[in-house]
C-alpha atoms as a PDB file:
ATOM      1  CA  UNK A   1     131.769  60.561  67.741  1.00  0.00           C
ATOM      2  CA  UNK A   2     133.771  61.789  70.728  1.00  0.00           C
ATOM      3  CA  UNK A   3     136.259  63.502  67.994  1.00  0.00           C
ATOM      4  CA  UNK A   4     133.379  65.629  66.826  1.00  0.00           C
ATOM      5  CA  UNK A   5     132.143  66.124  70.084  1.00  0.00           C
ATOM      6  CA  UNK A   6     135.337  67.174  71.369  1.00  0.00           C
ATOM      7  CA  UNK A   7     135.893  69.785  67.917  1.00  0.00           C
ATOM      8  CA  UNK A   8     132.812  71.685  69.690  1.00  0.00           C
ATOM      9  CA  UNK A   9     132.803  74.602  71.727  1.00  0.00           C
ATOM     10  CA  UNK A  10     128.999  74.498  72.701  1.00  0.00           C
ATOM     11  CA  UNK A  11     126.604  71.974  71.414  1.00  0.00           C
ATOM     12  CA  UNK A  12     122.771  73.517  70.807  1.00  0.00           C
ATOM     13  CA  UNK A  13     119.751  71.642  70.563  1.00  0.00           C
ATOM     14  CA  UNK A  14     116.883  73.912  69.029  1.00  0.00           C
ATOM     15  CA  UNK A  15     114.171  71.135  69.175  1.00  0.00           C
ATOM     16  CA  UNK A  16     110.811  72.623  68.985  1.00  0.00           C
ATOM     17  CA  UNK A  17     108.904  69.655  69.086  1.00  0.00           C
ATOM     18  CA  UNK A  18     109.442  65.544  69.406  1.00  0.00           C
ATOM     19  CA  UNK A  19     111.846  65.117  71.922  1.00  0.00           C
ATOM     20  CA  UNK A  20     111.987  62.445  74.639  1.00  0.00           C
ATOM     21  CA  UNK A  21     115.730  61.775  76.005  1.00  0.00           C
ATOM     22  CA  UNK A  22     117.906  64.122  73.517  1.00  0.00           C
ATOM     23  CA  UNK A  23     120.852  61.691  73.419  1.00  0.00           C
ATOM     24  CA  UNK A  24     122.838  64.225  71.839  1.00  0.00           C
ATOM     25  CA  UNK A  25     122.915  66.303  74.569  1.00  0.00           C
ATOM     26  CA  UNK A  26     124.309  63.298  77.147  1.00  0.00           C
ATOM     27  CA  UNK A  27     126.699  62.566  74.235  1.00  0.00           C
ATOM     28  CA  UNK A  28     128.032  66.255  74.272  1.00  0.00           C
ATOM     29  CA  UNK A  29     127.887  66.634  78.257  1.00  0.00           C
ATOM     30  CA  UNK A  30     129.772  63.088  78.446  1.00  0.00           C
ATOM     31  CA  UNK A  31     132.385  64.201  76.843  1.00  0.00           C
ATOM     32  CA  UNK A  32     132.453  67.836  78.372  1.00  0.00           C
ATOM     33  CA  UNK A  33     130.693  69.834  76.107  1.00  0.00           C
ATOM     34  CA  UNK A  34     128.485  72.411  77.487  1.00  0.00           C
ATOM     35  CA  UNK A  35     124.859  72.756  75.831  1.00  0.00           C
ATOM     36  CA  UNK A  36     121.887  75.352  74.866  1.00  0.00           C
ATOM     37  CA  UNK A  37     118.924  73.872  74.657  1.00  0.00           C
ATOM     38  CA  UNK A  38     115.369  74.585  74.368  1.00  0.00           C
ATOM     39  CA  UNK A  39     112.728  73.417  77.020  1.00  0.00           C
ATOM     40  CA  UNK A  40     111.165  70.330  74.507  1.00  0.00           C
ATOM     41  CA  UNK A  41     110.611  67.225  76.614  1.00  0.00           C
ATOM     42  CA  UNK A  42     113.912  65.982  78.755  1.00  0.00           C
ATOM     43  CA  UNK A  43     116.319  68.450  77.305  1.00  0.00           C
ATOM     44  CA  UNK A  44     115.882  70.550  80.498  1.00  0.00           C
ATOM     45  CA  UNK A  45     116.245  67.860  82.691  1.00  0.00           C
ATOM     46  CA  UNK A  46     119.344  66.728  81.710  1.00  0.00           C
ATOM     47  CA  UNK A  47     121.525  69.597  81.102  1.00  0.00           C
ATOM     48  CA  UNK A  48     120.365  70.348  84.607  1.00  0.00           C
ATOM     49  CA  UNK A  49     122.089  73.722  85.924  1.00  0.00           C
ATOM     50  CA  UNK A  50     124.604  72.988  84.009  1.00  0.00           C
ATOM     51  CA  UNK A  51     123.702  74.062  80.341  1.00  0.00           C
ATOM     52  CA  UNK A  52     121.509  76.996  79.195  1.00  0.00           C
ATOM     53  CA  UNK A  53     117.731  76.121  78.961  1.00  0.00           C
ATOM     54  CA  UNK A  54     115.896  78.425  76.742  1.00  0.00           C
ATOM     55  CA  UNK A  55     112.089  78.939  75.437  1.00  0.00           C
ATOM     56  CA  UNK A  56     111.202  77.172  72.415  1.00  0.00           C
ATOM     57  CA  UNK A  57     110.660  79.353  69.112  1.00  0.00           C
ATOM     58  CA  UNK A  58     113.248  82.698  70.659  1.00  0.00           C
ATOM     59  CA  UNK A  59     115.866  83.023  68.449  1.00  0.00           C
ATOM     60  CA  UNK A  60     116.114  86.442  70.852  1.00  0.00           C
ATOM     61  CA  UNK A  61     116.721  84.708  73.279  1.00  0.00           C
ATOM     62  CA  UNK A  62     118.788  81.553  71.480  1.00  0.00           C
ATOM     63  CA  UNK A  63     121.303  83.896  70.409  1.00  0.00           C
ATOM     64  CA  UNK A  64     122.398  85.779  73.521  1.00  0.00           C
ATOM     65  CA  UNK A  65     122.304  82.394  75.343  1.00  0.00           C
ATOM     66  CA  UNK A  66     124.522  80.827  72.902  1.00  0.00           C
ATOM     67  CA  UNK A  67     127.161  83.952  73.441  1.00  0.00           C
ATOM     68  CA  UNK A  68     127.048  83.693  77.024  1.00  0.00           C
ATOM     69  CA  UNK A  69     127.776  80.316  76.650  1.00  0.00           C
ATOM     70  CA  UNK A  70     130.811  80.562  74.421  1.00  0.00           C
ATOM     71  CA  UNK A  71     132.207  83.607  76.616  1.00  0.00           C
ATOM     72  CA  UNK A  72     131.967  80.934  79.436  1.00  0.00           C
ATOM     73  CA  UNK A  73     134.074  78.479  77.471  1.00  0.00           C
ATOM     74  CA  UNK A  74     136.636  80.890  76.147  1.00  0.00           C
ATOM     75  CA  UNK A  75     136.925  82.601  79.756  1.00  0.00           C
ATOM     76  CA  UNK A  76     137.274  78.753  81.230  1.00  0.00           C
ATOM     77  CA  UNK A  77     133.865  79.412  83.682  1.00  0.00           C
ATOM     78  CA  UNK A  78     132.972  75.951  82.285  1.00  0.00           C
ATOM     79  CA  UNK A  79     133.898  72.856  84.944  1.00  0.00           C
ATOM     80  CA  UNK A  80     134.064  69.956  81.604  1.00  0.00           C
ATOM     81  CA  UNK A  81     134.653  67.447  84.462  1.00  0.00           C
ATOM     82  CA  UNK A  82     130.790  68.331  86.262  1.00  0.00           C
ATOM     83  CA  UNK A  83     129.252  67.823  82.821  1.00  0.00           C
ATOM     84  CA  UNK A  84     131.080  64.631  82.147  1.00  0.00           C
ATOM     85  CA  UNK A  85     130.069  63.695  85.725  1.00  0.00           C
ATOM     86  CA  UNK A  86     126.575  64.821  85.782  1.00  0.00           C
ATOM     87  CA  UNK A  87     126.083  61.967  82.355  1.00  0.00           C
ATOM     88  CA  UNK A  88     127.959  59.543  84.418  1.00  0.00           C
ATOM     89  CA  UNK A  89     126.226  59.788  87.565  1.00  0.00           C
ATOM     90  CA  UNK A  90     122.405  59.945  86.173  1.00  0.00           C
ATOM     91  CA  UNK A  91     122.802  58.282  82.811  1.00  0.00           C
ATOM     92  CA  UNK A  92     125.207  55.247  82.567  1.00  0.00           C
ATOM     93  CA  UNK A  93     124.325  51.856  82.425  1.00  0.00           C
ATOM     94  CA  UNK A  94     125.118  50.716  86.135  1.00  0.00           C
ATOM     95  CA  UNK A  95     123.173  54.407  87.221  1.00  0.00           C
ATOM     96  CA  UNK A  96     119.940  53.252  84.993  1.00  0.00           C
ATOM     97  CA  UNK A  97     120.618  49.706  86.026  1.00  0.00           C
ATOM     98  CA  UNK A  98     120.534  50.318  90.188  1.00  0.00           C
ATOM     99  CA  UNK A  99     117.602  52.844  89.539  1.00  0.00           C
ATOM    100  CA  UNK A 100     115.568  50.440  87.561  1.00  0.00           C
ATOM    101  CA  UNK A 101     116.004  47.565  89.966  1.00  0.00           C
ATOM    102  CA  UNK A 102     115.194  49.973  92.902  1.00  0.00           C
ATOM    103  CA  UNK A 103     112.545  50.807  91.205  1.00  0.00           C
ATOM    104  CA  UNK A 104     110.868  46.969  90.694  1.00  0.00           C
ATOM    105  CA  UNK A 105     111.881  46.373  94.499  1.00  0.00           C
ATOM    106  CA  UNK A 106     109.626  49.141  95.353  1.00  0.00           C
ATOM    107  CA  UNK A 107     107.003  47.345  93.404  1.00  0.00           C
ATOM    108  CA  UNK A 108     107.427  44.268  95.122  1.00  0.00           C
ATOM    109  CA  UNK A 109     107.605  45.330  98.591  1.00  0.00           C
END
């Protein structure tokens, strides 16, 4: 996957409905691929302020959004190493792991 990940320019995510964690979208970010998404479930939340969040069912507002996004990437506005970072920091196994157990410590206490 990260050779088709890294043929993109911008990944988008049109979801209208459905969607819990999109891991598509911390597939394409881990490798440095910026993202449009739509605002269905955790999409949102984890392209952060680094992707483009848009409303659900506004192709008016998809489309512009998208172009924006690729001027970014052809003008080099795009810091590849924060997305990759961003996954990394919030998403990877030992992240998840140390916020799980802090989690169950709370419960504990």
């Amino acid at each position: 996957m990260p050779a088709v990940y890294n043929a993109l320019d911008v990944l988008t995510l049109t979801s209208c409905f459905g969607e819990g964690f999109p891991n598509v979208i911390g597939e394409a970010m881990a490798t440095g691929v910026p993202c449009v998404v739509t605002d269905v479930g955790d999409s949102a939340w984890v392209v952060g302020n680094l992707g483009t969040v848009v409303p659900v069912r506004t192709p008016e507002t998809l489309a512009p959004a998208l172009l924006e996004m690729l001027h970014k990437t052809d003008t080099g506005q795009i810091d590849r190493s924060a997305l990759r970072n961003s996954v990394v920091e919030r998403f990877s196994v030992d992240a998840v792991t140390a916020k799980t157990e802090s989690a169950l410590a709370e419960l504990l206490e």
